[in-house]
Protein backbone atom coordinates (compact mmCIF):
# COMPACT_ATOMS: atom_id res chain seq x y z
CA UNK A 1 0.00 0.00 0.00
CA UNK A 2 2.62 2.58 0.42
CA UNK A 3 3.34 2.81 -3.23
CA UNK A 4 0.38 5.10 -3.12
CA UNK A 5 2.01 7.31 -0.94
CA UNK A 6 5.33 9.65 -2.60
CA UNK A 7 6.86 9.73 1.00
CA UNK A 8 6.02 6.08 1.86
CA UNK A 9 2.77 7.45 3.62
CA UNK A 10 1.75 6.95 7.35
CA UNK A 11 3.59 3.92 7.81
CA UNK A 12 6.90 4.86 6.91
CA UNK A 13 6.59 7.44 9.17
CA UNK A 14 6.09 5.54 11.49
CA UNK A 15 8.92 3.30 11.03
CA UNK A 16 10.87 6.54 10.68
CA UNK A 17 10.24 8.02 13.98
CA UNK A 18 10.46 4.21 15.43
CA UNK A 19 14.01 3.69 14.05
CA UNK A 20 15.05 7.14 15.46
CA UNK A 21 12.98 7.20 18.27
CA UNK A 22 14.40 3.75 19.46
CA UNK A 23 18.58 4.54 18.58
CA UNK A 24 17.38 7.98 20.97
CA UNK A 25 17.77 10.68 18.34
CA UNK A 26 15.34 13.66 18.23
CA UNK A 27 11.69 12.22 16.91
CA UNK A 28 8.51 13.74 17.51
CA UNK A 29 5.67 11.84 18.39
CA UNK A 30 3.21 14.63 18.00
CA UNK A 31 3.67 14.98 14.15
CA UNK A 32 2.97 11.11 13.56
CA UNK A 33 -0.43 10.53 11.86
CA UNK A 34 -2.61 8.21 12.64
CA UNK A 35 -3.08 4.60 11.68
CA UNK A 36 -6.28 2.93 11.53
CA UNK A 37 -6.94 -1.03 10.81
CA UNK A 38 -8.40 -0.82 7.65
CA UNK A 39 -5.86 1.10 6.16
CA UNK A 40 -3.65 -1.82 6.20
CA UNK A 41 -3.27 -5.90 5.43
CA UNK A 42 -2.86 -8.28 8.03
CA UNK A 43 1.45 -8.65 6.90
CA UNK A 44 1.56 -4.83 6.63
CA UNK A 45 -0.07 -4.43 10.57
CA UNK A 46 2.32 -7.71 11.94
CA UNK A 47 5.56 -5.77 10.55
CA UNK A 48 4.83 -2.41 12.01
CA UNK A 49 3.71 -4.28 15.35
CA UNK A 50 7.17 -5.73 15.20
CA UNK A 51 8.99 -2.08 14.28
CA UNK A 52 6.90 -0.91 17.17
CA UNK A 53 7.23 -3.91 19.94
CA UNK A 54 11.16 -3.46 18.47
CA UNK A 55 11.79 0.38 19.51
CA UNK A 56 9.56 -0.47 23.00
CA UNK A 57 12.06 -3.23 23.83
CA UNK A 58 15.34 -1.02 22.87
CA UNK A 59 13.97 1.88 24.80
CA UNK A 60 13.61 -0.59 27.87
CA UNK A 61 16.48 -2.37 28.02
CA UNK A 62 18.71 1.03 27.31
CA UNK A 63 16.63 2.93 30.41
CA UNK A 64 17.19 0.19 32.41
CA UNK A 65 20.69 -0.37 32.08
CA UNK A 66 21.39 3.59 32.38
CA UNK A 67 18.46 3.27 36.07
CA UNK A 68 20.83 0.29 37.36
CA UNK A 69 24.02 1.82 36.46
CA UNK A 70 22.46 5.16 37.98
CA UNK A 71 21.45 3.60 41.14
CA UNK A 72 25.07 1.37 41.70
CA UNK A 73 26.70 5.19 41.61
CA UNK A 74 24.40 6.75 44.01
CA UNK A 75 26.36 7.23 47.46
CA UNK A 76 23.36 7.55 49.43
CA UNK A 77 19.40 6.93 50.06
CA UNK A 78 18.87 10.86 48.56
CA UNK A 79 20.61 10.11 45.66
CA UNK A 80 19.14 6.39 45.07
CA UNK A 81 15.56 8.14 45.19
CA UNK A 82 16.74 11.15 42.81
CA UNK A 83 17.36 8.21 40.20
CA UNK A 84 14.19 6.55 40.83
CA UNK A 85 12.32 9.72 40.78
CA UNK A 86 14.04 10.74 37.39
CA UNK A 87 14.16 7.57 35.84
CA UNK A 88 9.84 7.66 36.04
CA UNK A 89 10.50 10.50 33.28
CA UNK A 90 11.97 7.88 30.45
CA UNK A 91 9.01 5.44 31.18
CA UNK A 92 6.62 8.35 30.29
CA UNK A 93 8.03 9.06 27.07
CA UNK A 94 7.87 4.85 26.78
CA UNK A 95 4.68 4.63 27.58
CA UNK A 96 3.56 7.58 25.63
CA UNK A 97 4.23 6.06 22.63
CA UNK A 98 2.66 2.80 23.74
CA UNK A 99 -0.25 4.43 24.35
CA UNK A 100 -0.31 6.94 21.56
CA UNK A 101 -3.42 8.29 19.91
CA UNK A 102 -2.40 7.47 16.04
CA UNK A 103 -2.48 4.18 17.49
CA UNK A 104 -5.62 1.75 16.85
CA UNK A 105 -7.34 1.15 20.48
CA UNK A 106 -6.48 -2.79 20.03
CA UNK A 107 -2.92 -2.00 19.62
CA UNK A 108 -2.68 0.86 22.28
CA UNK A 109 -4.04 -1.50 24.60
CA UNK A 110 -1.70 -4.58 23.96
CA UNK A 111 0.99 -1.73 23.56
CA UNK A 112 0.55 -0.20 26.96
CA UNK A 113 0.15 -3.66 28.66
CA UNK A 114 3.28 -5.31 27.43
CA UNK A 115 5.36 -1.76 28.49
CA UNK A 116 3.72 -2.27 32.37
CA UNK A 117 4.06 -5.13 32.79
CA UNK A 118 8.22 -4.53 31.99
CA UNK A 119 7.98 -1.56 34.78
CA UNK A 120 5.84 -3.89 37.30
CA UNK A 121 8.67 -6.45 36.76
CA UNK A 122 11.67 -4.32 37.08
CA UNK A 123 10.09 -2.55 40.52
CA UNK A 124 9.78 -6.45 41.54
CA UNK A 125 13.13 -7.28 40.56
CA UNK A 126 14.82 -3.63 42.91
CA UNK A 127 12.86 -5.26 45.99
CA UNK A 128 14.10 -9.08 45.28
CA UNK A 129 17.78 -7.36 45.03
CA UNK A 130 17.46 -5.68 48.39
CA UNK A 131 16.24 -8.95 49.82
CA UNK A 132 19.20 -10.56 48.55
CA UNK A 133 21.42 -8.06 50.08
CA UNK A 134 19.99 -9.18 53.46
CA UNK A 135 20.76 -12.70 52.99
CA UNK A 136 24.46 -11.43 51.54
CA UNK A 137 25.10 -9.87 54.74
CA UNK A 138 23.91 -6.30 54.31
CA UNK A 139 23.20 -4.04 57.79
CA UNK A 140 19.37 -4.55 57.93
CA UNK A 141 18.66 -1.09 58.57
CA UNK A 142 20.78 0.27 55.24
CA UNK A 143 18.61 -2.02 53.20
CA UNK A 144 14.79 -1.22 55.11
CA UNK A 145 16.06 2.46 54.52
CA UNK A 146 16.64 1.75 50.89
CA UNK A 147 13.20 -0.57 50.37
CA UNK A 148 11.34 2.97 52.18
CA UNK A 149 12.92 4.38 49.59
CA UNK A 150 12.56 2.59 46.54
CA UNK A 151 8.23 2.19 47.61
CA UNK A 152 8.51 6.47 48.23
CA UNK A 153 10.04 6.66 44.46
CA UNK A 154 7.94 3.61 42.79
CA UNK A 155 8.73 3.37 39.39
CA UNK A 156 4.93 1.99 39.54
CA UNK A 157 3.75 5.35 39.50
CA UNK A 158 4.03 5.97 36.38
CA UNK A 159 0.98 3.66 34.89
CA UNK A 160 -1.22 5.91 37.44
CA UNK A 161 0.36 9.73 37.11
CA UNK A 162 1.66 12.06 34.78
CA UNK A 163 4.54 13.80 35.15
CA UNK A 164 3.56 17.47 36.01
CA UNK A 165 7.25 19.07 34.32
CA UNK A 166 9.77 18.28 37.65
CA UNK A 167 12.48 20.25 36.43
CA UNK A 168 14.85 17.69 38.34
CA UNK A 169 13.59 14.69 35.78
CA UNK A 170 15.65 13.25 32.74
CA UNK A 171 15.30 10.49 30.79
CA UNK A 172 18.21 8.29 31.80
CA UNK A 173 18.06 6.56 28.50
CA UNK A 174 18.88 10.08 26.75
CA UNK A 175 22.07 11.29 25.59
CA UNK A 176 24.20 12.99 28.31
CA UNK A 177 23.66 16.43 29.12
CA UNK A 178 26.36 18.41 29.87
CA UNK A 179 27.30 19.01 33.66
CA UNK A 180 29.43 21.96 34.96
CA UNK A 181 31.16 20.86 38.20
CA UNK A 182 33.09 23.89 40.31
CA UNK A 183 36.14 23.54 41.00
């Protein structure tokens, strides 16, 4: 179908955005139009499911590698909850385009389900490592105060709230900013 189309049409610009989206370069998701069932075959709707279960999956696994690299840094409980607080800003912009409006409700819906169900299990996965730091040895009280802390800074809370512009979040998955350090 996208012969029709000069530019490739709707779903090349979708796989656009996807392909830059995903490898973290500037893409916005407000300019992509939207898609709707009919418009496509069953092949054409399977491959851009893939493009778009794809960029979901690379956006994960980078965020999470930059949360627990973020989080082995931190010296203390302030700092471990700053990178739980900021890391809920990257699984916005993840679910965002899970659930985004171009999207047929069907898709959304699987979308959006597949993406919480990654954030339920890595919040399960920060409370079985804290457990295991008990059994390794750890001073019980260092690891309740991190567990109060990790439940205060939920990465949970993102499939209930929207982030209301905290000008301390980032996405940890995005590029590094620069950071001026006195001497």
């Amino acid at each position: 179908m996208s012969g029709l189309w000069g530019d490739g049409g709707p779903y090349q610009a979708w796989v656009g955005f996807l392909r830059r989206w995903a490898a973290l370069e500037p893409a916005d998701p407000g300019v992509l139009p939207a898609l709707a069932e009919e418009q496509y075959d069953g092949d054409t709707w399977a491959r851009l499911t893939e493009h778009l279960t794809s960029a979901l999956n690379t956006r994960l696994v980078a965020w999470a590698e930059h949360l627990v690299r973020a989080l082995n840094e931190s010296r203390d409980d302030f700092s471990w909850g700053r990178e739980l607080a900021q890391a809920r800003t990257g699984l916005h912009s993840i679910r965002g385009l899970a659930a985004h409006p171009g999207l047929p409700e069907s898709l959304r819906t699987r979308l959006t389900e597949l993406v919480d169900n990654q954030i339920t299990e890595v919040q399960a996965q920060l409370e079985r490592n804290l457990d295991a730091e008990i059994r390794r040895g750890t001073d019980p009280r260092l690891v309740e105060r991190r567990r109060r802390t990790l439940r205060d800074n939920a990465l949970t809370a993102t499939l209930t709230v929207r982030p209301a512009g905290d000008a301390w979040s980032y996405d940890p998955a995005a590029p590094p900013r620069r950071r001026i350090v006195p001497d």
